[in-house]
PDB file of N, CA and C in Angstrom:
ATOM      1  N   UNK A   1      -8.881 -15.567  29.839  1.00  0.00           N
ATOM      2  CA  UNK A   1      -9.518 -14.754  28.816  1.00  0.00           C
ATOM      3  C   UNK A   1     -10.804 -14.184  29.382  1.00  0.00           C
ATOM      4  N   UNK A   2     -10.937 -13.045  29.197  1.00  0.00           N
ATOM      5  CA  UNK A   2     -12.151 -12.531  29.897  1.00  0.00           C
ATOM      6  C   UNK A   2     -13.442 -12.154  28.620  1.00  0.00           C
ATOM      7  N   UNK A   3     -14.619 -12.880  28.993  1.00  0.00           N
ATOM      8  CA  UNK A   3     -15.576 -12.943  28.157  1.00  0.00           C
ATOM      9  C   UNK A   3     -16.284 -11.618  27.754  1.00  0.00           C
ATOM     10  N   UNK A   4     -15.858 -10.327  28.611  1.00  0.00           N
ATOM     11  CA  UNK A   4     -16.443  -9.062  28.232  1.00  0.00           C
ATOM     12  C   UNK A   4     -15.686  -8.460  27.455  1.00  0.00           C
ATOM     13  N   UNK A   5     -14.102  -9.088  27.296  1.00  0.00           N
ATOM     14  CA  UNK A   5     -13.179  -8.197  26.008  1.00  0.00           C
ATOM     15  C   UNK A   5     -13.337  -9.425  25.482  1.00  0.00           C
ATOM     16  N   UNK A   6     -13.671  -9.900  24.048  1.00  0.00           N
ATOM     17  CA  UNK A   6     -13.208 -11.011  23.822  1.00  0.00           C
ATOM     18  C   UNK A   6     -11.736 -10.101  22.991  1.00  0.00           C
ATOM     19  N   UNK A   7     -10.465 -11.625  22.589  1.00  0.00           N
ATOM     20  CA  UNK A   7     -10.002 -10.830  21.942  1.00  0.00           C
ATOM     21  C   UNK A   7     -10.025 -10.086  20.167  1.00  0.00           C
ATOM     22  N   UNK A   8      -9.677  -8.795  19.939  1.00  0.00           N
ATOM     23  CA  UNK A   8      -9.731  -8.708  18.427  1.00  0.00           C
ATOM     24  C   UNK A   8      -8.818  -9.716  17.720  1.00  0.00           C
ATOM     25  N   UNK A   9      -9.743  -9.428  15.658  1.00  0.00           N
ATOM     26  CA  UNK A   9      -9.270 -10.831  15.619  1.00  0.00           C
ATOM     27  C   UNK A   9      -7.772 -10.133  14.910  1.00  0.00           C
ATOM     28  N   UNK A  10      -6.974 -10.932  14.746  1.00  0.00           N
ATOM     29  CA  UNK A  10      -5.406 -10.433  13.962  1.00  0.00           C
ATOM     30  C   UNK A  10      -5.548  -9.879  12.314  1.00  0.00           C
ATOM     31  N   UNK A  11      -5.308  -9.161  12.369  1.00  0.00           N
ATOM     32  CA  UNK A  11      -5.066  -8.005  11.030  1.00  0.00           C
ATOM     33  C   UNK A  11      -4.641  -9.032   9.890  1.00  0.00           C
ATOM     34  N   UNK A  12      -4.912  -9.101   8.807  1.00  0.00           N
ATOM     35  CA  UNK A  12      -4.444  -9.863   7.967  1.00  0.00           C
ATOM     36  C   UNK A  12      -2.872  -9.210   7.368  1.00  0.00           C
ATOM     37  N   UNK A  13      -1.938  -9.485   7.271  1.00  0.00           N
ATOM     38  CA  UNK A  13      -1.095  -9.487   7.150  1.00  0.00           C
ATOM     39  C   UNK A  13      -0.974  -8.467   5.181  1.00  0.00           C
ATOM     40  N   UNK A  14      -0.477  -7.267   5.378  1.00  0.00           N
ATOM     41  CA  UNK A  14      -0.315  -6.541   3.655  1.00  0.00           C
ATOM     42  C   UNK A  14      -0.079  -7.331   2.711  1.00  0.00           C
ATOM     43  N   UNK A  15      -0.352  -7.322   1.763  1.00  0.00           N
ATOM     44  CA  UNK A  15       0.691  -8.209   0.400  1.00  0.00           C
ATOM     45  C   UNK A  15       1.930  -6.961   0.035  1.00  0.00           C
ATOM     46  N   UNK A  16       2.508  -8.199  -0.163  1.00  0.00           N
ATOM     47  CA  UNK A  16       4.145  -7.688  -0.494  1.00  0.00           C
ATOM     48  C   UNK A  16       4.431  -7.839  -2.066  1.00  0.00           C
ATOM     49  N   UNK A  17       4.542  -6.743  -3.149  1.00  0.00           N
ATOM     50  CA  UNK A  17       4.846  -6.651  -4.053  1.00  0.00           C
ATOM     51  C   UNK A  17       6.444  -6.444  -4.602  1.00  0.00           C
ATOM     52  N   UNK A  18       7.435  -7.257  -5.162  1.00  0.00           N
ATOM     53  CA  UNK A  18       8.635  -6.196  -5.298  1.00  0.00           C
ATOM     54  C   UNK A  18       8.307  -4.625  -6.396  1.00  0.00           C
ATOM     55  N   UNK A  19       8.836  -4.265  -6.476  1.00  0.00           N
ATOM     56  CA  UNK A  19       8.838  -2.586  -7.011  1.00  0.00           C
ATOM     57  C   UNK A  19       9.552  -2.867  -8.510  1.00  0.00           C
ATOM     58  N   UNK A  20      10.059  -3.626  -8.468  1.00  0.00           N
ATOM     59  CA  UNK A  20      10.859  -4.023 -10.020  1.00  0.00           C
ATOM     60  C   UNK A  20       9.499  -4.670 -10.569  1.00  0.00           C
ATOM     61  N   UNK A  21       8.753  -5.343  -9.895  1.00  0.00           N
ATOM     62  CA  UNK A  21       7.883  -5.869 -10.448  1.00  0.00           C
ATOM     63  C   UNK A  21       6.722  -5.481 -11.203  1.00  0.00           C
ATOM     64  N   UNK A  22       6.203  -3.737 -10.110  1.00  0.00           N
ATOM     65  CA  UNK A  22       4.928  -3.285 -10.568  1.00  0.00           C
ATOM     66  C   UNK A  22       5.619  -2.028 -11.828  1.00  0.00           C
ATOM     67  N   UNK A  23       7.114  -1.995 -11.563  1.00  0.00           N
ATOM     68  CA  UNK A  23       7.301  -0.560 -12.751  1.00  0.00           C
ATOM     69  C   UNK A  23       7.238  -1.588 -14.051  1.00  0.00           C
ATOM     70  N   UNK A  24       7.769  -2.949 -14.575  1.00  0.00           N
ATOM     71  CA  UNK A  24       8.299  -3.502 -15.332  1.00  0.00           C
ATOM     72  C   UNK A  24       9.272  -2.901 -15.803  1.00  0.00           C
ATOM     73  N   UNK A  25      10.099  -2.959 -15.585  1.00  0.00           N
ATOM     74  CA  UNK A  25      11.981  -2.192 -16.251  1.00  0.00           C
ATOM     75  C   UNK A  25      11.550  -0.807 -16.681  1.00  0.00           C
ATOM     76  N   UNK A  26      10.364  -0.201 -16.318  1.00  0.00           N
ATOM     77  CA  UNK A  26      10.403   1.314 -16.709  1.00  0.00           C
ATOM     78  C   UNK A  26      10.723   2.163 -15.681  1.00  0.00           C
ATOM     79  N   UNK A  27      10.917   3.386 -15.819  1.00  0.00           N
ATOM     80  CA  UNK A  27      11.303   4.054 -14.541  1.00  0.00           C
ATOM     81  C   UNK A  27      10.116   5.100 -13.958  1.00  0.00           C
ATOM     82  N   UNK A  28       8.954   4.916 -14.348  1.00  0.00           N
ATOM     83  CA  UNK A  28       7.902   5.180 -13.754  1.00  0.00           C
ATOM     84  C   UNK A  28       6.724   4.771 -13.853  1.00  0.00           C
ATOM     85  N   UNK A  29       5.266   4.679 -13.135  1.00  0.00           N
ATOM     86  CA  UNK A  29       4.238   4.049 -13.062  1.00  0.00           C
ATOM     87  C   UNK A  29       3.513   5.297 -12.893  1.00  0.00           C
ATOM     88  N   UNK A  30       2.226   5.218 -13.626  1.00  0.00           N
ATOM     89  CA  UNK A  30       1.180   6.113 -13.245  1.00  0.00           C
ATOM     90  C   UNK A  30       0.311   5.053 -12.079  1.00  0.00           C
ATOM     91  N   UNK A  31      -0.358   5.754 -11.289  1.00  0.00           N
ATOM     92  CA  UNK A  31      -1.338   4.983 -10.562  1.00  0.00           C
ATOM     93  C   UNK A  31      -2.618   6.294 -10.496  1.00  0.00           C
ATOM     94  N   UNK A  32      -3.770   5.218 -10.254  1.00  0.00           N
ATOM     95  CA  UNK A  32      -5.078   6.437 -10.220  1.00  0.00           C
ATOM     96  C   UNK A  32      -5.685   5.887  -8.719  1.00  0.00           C
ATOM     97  N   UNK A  33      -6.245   7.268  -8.230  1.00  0.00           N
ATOM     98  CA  UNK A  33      -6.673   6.274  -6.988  1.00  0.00           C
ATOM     99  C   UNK A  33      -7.524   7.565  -6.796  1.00  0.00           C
ATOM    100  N   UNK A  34      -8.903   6.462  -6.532  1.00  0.00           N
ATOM    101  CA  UNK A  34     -10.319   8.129  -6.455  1.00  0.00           C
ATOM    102  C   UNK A  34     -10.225   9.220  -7.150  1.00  0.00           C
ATOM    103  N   UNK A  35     -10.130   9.095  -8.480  1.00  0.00           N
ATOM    104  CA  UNK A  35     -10.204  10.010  -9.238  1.00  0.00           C
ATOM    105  C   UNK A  35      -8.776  10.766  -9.446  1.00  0.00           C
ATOM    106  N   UNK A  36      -7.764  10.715  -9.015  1.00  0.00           N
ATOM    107  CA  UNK A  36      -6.696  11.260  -9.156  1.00  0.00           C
ATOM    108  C   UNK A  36      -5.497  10.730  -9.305  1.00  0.00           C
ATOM    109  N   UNK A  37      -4.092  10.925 -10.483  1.00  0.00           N
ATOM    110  CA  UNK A  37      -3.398  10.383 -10.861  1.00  0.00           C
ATOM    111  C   UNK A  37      -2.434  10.757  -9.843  1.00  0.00           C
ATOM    112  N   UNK A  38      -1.460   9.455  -9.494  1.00  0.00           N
ATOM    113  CA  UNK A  38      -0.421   9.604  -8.769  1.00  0.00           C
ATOM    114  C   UNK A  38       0.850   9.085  -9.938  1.00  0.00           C
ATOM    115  N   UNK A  39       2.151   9.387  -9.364  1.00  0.00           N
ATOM    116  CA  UNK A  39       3.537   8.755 -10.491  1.00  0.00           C
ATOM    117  C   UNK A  39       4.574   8.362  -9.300  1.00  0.00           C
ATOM    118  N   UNK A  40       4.726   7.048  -9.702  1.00  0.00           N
ATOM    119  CA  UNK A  40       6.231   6.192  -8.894  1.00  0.00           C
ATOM    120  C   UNK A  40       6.892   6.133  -9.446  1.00  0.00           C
ATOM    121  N   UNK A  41       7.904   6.784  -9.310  1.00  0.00           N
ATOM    122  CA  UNK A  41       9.325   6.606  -9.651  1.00  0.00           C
ATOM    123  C   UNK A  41      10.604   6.035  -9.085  1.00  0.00           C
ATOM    124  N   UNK A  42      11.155   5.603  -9.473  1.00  0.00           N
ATOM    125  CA  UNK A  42      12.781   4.935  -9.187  1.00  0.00           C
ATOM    126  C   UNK A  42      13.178   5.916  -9.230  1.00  0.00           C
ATOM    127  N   UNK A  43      14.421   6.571  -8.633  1.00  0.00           N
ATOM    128  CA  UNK A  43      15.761   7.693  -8.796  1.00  0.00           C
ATOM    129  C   UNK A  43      16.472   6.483  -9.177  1.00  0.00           C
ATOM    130  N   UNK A  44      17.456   7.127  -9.638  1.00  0.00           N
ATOM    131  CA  UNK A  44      19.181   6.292 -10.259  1.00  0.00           C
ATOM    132  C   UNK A  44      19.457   6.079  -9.065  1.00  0.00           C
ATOM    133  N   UNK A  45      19.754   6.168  -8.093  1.00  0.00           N
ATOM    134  CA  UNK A  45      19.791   5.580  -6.569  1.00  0.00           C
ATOM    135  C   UNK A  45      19.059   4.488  -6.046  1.00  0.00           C
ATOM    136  N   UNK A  46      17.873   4.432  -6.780  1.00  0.00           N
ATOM    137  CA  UNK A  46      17.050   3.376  -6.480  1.00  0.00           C
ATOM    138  C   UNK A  46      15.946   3.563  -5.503  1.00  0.00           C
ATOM    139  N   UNK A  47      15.946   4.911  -4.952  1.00  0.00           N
ATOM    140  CA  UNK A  47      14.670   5.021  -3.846  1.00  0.00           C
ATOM    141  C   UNK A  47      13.445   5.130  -4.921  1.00  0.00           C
ATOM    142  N   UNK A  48      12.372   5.036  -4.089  1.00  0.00           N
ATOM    143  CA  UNK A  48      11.098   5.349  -4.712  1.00  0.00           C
ATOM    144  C   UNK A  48      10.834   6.597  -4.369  1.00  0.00           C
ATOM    145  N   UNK A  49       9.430   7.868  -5.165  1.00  0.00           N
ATOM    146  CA  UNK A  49       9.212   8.384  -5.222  1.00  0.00           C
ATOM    147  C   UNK A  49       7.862   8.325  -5.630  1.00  0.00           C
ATOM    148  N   UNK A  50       6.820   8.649  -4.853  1.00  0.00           N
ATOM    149  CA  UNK A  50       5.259   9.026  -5.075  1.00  0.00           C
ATOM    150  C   UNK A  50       4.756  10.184  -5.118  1.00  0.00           C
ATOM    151  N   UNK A  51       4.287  11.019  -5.940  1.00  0.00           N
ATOM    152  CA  UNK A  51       4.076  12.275  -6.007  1.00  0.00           C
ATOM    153  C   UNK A  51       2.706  12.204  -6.572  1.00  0.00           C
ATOM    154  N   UNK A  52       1.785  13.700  -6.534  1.00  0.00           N
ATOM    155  CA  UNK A  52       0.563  13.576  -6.524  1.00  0.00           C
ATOM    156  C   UNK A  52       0.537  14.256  -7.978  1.00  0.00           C
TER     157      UNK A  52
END
């Protein structure tokens, strides 16, 4: 180990939410983030969708 790099320290690891979890059985979520509304959606397919 060389004392002039020490090493960086490890990234803490994301939290993992399921998606069934944050809509609750609805098929969309508003979210606000810095002043501006975002919407998640499920398709009948099941992908997600974030739009501004």
């Amino acid at each position: 180990m060389n004392a002039a790099h020490p090493p960086k320290p490890a990234r803490p690891l994301p939290t993992i939410i399921e998606a069934r979890t944050l809509l609750r059985g609805q098929p969309e979520l508003l979210i606000t983030h810095q002043g501006e509304l975002y919407r998640l959606r499920m398709t009948r397919n099941g992908k997600l969708i974030l739009t501004k």
